[in-house]
PDB file of N, CA and C in Angstrom:
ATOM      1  N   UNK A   1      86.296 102.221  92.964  1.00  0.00           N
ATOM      2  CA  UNK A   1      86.849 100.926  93.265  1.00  0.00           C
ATOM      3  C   UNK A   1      88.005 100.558  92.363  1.00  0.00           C
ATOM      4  N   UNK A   2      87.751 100.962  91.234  1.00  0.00           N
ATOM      5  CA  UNK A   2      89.150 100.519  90.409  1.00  0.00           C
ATOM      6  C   UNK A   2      90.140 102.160  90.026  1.00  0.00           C
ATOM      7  N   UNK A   3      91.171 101.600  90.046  1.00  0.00           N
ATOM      8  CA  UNK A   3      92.417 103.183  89.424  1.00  0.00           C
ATOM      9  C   UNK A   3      92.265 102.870  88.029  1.00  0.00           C
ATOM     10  N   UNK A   4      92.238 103.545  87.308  1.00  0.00           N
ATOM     11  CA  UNK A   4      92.337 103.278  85.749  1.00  0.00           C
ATOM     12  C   UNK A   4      93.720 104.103  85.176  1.00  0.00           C
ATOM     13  N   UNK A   5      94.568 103.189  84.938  1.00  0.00           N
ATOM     14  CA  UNK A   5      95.926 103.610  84.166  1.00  0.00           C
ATOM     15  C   UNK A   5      95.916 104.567  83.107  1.00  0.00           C
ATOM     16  N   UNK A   6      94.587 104.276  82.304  1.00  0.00           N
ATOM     17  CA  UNK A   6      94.679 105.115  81.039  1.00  0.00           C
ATOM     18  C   UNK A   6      94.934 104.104  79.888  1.00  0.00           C
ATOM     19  N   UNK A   7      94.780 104.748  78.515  1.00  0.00           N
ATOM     20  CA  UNK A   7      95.026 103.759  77.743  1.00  0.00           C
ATOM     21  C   UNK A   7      96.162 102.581  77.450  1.00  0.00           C
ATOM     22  N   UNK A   8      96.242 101.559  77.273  1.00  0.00           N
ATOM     23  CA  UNK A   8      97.583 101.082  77.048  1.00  0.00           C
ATOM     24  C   UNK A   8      97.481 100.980  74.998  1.00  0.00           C
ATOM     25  N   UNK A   9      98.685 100.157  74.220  1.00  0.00           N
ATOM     26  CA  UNK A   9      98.975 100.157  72.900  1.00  0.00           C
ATOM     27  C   UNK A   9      97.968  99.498  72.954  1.00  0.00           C
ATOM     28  N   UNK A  10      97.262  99.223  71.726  1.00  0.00           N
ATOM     29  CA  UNK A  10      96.100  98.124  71.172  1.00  0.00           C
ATOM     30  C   UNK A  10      96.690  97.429  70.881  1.00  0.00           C
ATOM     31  N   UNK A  11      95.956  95.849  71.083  1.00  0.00           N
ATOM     32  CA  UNK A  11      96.964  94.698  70.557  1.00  0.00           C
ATOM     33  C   UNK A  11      95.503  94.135  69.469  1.00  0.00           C
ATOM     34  N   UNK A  12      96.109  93.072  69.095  1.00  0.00           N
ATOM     35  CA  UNK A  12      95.156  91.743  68.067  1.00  0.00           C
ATOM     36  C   UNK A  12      93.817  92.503  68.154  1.00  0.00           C
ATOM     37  N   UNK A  13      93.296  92.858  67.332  1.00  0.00           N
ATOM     38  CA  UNK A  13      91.769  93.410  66.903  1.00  0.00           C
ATOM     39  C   UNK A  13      91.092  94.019  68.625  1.00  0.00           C
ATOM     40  N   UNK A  14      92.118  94.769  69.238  1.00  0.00           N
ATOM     41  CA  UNK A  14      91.242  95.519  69.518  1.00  0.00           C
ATOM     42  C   UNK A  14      90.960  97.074  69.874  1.00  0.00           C
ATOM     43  N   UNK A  15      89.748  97.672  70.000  1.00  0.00           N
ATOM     44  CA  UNK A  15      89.593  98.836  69.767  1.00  0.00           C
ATOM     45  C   UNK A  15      90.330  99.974  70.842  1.00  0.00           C
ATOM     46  N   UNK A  16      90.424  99.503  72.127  1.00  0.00           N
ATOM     47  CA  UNK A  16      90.707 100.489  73.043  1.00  0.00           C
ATOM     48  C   UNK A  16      91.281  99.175  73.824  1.00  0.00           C
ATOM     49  N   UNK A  17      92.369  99.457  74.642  1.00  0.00           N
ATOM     50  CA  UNK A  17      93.026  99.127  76.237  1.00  0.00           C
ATOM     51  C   UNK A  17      92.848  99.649  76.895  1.00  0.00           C
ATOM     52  N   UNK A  18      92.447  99.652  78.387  1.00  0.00           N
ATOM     53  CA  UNK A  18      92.227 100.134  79.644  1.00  0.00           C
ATOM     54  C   UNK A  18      92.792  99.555  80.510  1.00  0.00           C
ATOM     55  N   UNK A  19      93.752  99.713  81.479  1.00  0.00           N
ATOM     56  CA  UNK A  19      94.162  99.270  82.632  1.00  0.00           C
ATOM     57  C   UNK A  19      93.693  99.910  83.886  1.00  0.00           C
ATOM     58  N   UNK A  20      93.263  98.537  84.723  1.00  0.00           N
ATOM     59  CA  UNK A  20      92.377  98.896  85.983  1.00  0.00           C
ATOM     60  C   UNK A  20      93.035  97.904  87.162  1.00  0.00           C
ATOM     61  N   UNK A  21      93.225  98.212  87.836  1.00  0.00           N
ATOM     62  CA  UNK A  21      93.627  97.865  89.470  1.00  0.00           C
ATOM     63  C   UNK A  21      92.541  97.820  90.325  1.00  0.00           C
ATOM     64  N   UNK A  22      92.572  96.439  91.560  1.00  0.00           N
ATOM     65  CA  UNK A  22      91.745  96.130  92.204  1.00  0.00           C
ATOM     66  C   UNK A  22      92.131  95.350  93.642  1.00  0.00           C
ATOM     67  N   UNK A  23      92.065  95.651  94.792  1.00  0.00           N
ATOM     68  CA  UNK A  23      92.304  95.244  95.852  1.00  0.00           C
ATOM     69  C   UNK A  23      90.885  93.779  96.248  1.00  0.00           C
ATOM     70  N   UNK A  24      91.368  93.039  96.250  1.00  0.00           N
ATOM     71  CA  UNK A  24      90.596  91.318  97.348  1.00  0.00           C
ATOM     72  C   UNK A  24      91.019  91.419  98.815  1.00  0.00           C
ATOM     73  N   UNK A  25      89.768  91.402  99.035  1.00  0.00           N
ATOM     74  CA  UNK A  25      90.017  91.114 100.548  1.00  0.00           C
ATOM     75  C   UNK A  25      88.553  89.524 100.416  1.00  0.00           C
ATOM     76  N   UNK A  26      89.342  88.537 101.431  1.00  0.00           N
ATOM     77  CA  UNK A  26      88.118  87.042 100.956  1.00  0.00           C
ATOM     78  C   UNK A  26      87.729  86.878 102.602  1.00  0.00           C
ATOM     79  N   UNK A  27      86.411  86.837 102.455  1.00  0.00           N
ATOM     80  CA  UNK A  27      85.748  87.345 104.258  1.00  0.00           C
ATOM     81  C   UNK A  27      86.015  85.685 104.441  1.00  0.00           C
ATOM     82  N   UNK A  28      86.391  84.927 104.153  1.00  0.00           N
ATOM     83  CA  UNK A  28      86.408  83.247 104.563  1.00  0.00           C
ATOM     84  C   UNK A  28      87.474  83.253 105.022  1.00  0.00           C
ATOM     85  N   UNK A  29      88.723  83.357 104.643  1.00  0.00           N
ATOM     86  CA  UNK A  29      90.183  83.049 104.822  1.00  0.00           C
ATOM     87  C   UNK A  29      90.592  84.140 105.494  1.00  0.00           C
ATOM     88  N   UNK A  30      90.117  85.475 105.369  1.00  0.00           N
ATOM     89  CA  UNK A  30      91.185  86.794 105.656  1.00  0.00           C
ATOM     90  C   UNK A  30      92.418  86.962 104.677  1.00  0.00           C
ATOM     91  N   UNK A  31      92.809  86.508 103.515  1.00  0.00           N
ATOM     92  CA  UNK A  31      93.597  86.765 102.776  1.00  0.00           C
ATOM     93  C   UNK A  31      93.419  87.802 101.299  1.00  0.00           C
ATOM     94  N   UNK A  32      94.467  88.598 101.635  1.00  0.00           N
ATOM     95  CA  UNK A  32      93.976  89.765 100.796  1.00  0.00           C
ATOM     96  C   UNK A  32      94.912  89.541  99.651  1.00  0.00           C
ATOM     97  N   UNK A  33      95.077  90.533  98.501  1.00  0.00           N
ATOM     98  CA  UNK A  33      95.766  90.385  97.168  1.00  0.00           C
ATOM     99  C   UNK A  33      95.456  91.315  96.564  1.00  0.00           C
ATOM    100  N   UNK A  34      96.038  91.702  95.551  1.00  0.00           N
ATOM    101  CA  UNK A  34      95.798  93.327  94.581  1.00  0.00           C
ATOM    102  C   UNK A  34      96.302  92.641  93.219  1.00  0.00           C
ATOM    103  N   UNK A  35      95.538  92.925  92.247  1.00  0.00           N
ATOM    104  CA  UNK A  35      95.638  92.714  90.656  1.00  0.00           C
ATOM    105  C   UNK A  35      95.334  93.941  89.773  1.00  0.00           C
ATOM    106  N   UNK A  36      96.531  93.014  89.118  1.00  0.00           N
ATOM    107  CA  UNK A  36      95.854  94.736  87.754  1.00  0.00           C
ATOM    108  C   UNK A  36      95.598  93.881  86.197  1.00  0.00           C
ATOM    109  N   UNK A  37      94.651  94.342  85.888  1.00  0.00           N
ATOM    110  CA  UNK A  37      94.076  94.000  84.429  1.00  0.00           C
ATOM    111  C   UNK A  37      94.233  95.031  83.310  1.00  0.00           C
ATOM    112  N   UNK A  38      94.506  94.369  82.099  1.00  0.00           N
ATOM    113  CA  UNK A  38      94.221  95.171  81.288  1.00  0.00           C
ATOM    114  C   UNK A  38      92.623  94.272  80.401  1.00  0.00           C
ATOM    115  N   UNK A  39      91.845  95.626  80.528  1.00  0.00           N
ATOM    116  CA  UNK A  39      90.349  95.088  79.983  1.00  0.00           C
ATOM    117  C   UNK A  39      90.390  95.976  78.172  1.00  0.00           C
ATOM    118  N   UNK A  40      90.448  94.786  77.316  1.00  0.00           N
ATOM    119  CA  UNK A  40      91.133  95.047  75.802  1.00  0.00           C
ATOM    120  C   UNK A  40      89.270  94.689  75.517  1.00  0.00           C
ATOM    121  N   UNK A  41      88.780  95.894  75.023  1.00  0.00           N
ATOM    122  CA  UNK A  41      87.476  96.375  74.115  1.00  0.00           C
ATOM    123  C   UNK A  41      87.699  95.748  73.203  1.00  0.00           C
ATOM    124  N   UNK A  42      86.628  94.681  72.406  1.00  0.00           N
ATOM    125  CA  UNK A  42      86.532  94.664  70.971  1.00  0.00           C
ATOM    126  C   UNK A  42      85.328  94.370  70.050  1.00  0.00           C
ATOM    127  N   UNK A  43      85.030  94.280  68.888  1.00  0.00           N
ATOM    128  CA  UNK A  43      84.065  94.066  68.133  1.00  0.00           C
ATOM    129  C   UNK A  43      83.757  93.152  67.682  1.00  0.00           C
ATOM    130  N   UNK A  44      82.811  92.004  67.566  1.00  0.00           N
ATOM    131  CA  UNK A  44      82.592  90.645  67.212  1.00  0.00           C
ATOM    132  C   UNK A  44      82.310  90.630  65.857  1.00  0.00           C
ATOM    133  N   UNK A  45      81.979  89.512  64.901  1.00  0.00           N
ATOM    134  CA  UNK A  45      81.668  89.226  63.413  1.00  0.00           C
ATOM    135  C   UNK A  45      80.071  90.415  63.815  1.00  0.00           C
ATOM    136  N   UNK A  46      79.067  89.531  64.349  1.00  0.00           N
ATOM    137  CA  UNK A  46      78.676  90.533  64.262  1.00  0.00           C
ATOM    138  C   UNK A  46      78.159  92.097  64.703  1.00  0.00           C
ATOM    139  N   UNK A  47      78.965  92.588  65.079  1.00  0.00           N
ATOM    140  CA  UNK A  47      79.218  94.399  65.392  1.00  0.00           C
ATOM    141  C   UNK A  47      78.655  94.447  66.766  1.00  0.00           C
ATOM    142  N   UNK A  48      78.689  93.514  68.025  1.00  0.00           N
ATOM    143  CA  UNK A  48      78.608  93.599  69.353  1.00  0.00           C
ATOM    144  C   UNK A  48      79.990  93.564  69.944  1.00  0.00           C
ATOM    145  N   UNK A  49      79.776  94.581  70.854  1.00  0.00           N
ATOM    146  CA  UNK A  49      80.970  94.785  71.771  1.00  0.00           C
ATOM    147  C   UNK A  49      81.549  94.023  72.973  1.00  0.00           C
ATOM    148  N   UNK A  50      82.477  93.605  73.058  1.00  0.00           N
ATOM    149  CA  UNK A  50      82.804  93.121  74.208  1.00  0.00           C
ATOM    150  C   UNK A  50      83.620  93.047  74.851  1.00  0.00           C
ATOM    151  N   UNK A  51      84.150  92.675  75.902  1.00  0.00           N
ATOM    152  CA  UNK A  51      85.569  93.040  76.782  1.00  0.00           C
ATOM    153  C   UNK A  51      86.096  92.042  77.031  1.00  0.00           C
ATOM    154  N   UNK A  52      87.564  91.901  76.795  1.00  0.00           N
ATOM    155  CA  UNK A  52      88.202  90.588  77.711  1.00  0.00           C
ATOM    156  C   UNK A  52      89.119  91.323  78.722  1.00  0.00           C
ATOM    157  N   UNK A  53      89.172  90.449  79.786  1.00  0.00           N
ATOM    158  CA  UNK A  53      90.190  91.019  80.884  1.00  0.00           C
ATOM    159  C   UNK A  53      91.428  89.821  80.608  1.00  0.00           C
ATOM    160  N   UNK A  54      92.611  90.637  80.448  1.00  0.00           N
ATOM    161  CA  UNK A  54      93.854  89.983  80.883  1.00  0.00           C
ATOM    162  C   UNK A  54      94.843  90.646  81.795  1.00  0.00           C
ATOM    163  N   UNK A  55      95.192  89.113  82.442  1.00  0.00           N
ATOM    164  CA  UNK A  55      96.294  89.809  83.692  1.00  0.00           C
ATOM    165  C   UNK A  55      97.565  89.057  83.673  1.00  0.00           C
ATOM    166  N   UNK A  56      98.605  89.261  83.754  1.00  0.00           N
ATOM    167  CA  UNK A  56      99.788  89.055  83.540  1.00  0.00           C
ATOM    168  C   UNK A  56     100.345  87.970  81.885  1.00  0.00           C
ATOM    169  N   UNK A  57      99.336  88.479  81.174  1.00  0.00           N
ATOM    170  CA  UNK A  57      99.647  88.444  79.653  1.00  0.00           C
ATOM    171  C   UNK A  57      98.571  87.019  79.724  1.00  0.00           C
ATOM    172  N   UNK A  58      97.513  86.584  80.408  1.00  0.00           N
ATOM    173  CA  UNK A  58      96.418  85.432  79.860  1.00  0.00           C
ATOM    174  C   UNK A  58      95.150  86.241  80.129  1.00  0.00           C
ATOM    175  N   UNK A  59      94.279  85.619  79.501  1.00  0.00           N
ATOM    176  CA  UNK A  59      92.782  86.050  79.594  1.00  0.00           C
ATOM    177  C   UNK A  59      92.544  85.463  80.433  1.00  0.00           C
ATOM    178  N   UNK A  60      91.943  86.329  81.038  1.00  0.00           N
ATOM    179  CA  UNK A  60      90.727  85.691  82.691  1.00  0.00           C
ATOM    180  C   UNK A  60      89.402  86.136  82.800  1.00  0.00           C
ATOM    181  N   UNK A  61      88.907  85.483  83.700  1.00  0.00           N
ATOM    182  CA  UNK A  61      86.939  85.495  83.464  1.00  0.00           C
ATOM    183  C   UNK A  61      87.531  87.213  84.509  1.00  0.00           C
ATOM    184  N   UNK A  62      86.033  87.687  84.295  1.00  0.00           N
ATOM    185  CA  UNK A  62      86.187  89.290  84.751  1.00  0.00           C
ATOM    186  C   UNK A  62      86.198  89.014  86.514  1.00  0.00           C
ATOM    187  N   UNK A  63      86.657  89.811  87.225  1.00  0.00           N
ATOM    188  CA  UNK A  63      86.879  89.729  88.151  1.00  0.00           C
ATOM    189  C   UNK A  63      85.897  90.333  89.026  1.00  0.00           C
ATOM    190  N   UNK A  64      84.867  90.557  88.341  1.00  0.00           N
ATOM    191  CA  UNK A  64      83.789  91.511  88.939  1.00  0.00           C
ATOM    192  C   UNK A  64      82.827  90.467  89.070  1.00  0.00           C
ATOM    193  N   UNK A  65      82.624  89.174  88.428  1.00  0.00           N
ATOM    194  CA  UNK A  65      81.897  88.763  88.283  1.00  0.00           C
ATOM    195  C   UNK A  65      81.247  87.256  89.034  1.00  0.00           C
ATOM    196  N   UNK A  66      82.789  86.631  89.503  1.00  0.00           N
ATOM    197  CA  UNK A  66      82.375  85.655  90.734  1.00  0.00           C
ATOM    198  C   UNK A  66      84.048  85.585  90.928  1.00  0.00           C
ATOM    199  N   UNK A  67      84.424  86.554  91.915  1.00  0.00           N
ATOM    200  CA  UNK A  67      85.703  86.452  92.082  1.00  0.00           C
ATOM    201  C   UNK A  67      86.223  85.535  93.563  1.00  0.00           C
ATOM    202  N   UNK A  68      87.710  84.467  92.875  1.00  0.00           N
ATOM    203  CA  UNK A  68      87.572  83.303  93.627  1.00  0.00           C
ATOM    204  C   UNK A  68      89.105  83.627  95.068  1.00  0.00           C
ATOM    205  N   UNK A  69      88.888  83.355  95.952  1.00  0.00           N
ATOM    206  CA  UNK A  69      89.912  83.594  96.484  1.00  0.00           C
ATOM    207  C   UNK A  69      91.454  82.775  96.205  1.00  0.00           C
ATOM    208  N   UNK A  70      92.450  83.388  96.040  1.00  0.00           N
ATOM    209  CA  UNK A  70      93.235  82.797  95.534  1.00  0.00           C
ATOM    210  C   UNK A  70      94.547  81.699  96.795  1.00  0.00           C
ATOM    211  N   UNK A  71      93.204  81.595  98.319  1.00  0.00           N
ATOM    212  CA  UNK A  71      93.802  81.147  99.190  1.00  0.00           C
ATOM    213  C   UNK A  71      93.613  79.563  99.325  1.00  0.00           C
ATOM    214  N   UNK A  72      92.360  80.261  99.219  1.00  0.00           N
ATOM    215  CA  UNK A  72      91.243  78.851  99.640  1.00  0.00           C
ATOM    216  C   UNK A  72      89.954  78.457  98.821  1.00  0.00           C
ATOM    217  N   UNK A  73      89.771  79.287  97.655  1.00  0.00           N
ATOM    218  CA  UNK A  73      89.351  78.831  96.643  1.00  0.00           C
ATOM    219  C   UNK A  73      87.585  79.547  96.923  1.00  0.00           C
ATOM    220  N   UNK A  74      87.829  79.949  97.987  1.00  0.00           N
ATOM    221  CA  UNK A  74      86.178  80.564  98.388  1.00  0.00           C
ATOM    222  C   UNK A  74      85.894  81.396  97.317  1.00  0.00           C
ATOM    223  N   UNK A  75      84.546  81.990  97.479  1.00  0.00           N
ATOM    224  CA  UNK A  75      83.560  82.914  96.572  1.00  0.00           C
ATOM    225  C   UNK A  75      83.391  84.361  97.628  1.00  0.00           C
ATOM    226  N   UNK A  76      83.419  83.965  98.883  1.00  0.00           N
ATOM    227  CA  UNK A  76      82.602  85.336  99.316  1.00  0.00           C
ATOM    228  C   UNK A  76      84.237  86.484  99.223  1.00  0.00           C
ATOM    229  N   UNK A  77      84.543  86.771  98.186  1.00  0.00           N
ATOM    230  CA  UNK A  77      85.535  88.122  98.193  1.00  0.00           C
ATOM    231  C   UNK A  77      84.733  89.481  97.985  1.00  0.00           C
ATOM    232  N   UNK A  78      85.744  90.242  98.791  1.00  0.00           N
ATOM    233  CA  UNK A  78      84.915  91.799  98.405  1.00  0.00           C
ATOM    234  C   UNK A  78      86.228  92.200  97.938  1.00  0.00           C
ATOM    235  N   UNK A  79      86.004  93.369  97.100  1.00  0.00           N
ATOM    236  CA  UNK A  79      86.159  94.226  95.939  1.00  0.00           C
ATOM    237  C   UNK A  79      86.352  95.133  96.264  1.00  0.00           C
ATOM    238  N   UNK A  80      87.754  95.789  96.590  1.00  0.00           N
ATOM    239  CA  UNK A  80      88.491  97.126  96.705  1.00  0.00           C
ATOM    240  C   UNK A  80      88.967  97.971  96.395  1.00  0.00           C
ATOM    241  N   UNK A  81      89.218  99.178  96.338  1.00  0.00           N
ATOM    242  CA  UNK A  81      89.882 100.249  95.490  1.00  0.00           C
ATOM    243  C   UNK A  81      91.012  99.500  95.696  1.00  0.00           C
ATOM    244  N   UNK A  82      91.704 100.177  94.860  1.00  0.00           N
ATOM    245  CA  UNK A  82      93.417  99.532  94.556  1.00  0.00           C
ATOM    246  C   UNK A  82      94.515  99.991  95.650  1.00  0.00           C
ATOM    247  N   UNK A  83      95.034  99.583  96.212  1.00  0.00           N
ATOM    248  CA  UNK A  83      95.900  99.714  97.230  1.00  0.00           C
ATOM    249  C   UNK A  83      95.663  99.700  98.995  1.00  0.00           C
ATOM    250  N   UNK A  84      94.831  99.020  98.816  1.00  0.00           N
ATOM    251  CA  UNK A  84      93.887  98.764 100.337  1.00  0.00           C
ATOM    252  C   UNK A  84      94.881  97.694 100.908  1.00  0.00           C
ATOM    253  N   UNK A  85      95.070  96.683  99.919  1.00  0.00           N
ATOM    254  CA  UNK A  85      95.801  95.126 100.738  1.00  0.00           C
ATOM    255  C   UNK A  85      97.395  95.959 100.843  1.00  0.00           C
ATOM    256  N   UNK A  86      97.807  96.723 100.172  1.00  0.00           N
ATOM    257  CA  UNK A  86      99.058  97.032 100.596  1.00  0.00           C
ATOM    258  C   UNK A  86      99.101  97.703 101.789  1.00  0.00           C
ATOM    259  N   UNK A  87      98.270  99.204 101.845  1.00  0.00           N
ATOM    260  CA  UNK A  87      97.978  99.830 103.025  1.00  0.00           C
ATOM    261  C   UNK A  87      97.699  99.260 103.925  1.00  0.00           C
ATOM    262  N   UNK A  88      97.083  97.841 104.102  1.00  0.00           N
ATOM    263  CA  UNK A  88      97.264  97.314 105.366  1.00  0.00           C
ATOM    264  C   UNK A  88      98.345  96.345 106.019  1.00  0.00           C
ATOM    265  N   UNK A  89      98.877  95.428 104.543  1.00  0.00           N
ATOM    266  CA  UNK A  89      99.746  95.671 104.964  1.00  0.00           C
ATOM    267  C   UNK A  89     100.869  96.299 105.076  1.00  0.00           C
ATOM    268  N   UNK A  90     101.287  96.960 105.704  1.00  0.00           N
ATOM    269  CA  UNK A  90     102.115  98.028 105.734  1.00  0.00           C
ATOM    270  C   UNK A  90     101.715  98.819 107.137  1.00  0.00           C
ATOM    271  N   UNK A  91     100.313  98.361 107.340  1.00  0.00           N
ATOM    272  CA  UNK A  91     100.094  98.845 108.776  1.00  0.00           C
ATOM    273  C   UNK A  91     100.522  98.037 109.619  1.00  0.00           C
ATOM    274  N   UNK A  92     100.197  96.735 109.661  1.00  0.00           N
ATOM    275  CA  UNK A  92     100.596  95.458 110.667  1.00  0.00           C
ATOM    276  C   UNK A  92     101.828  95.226 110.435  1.00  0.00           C
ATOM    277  N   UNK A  93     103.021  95.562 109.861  1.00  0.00           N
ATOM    278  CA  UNK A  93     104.488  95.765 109.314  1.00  0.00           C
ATOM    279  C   UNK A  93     104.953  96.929 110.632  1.00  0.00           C
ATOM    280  N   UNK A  94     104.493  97.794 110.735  1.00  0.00           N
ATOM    281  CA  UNK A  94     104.996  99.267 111.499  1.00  0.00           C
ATOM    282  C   UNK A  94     105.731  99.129 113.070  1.00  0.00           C
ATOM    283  N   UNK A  95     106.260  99.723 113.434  1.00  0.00           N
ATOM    284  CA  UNK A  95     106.845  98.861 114.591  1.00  0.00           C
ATOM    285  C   UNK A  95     105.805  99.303 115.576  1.00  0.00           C
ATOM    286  N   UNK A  96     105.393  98.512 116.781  1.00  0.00           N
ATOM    287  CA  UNK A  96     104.461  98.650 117.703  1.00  0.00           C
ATOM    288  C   UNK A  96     105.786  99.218 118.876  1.00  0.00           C
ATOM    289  N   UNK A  97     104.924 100.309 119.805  1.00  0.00           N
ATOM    290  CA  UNK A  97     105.973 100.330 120.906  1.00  0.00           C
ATOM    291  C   UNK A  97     104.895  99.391 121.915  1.00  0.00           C
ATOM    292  N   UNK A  98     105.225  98.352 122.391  1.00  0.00           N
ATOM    293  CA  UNK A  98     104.769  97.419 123.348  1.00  0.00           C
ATOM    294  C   UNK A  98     105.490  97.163 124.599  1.00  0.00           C
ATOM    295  N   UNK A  99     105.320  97.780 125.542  1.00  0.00           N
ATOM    296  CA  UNK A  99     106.034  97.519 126.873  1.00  0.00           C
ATOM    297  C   UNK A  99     106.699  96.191 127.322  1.00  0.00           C
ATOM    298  N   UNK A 100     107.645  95.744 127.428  1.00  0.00           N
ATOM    299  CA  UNK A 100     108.205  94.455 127.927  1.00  0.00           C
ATOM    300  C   UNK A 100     107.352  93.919 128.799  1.00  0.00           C
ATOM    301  N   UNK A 101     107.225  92.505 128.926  1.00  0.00           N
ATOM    302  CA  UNK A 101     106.424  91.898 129.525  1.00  0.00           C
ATOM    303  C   UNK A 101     107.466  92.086 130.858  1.00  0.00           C
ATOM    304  N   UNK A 102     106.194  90.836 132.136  1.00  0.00           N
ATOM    305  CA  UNK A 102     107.474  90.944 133.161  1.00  0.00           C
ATOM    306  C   UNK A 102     106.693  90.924 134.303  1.00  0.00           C
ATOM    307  N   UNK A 103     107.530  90.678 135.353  1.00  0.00           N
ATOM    308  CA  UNK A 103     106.543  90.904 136.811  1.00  0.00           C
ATOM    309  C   UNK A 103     106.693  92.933 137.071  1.00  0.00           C
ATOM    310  N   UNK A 104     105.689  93.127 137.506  1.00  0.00           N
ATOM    311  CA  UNK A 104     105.345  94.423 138.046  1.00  0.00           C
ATOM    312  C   UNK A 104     105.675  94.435 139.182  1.00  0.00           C
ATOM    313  N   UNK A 105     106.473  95.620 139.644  1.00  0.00           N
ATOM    314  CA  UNK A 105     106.468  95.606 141.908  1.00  0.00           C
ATOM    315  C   UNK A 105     104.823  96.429 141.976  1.00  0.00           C
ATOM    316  N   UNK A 106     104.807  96.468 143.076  1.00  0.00           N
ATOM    317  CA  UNK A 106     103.737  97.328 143.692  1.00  0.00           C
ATOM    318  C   UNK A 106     103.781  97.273 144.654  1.00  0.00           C
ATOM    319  N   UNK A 107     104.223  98.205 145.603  1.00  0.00           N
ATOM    320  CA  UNK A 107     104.589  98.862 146.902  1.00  0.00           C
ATOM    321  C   UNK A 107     103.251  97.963 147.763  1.00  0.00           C
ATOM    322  N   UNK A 108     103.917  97.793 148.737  1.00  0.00           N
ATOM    323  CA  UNK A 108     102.864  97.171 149.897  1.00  0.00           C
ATOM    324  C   UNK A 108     103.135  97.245 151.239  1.00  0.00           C
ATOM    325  N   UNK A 109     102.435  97.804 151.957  1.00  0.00           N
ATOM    326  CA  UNK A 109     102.308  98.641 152.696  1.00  0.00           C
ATOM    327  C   UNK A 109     101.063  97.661 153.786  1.00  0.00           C
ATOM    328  N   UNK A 110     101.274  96.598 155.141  1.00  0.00           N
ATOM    329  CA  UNK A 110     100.393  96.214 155.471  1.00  0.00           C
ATOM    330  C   UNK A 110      99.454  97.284 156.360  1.00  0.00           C
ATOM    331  N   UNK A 111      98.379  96.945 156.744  1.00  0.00           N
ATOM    332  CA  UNK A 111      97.694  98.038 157.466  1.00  0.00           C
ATOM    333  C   UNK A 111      98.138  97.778 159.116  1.00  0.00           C
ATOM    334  N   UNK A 112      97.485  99.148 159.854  1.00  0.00           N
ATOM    335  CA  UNK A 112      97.681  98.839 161.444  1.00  0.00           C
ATOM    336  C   UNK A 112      97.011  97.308 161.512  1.00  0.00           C
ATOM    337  N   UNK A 113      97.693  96.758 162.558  1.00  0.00           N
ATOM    338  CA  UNK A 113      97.248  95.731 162.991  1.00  0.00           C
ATOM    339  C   UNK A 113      97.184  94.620 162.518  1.00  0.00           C
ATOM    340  N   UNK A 114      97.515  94.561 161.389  1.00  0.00           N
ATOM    341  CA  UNK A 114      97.582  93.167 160.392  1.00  0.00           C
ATOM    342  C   UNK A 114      99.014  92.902 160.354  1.00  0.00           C
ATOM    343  N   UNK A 115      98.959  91.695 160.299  1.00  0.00           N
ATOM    344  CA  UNK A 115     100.544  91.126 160.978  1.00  0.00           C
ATOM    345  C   UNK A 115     101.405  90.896 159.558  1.00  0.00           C
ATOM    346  N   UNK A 116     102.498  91.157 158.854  1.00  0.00           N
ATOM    347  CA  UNK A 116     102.941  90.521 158.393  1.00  0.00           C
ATOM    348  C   UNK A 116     103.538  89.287 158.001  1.00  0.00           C
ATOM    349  N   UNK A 117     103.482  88.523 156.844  1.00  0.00           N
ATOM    350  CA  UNK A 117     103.314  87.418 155.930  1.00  0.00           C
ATOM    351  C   UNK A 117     105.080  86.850 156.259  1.00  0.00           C
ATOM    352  N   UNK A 118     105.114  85.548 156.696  1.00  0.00           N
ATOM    353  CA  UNK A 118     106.611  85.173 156.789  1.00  0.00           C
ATOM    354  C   UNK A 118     107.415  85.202 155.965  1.00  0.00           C
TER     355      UNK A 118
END
């Protein structure tokens, strides 16, 4: 579900950087979105570990954990490998070949004995 970048530089006390990518799709709205975090490891006063996620340079609650739609504010989002909301769109983008609308002929042909229509 997530791409992992690999390490990034360590910043302010902490032990390891990880960057991870994640596709939203929110079953309420239909509005999708893709984020990338960097989840910065660190060590507390006392010697428990813990993670903060930041995304575009602020800390945010983890995204795994009650993720909110960023349409309509809903809860029910699901959780995607990374590049799903692009791949689709990019599908509904593609050109459709769609036949011109329009009246159709269709040959007509009355039968013996039936009279034709004025």
């Amino acid at each position: 579900m997530t791409e992992i970048s690999g390490l990034s530089a360590l910043r302010a006390g902490a032990t390891a950087v990880v960057g991870e990518s994640y596709s939203f799709a929110c079953m309420r709205c239909g509005y999708g979105w893709e984020q990338s975090y960097e989840i910065e490891h660190h060590i507390d006063a006392d010697g428990h570990e813990f993670v903060m996620y930041v995304a575009d340079g602020r800390i945010v609650p983890s995204p795994l954990t009650r993720p909110t739609c960023r349409n309509c504010d809903g809860h029910v989002v699901r959780i995607l490998r990374p590049g799903r909301v692009a791949s689709a769109r990019n599908a509904a983008h593609r050109e459709r070949r769609v036949p011109p609308a329009g009246p159709v002929e269709a040959p007509w042909e009355p039968d013996e004995g039936t009279a034709p229509l004025p």
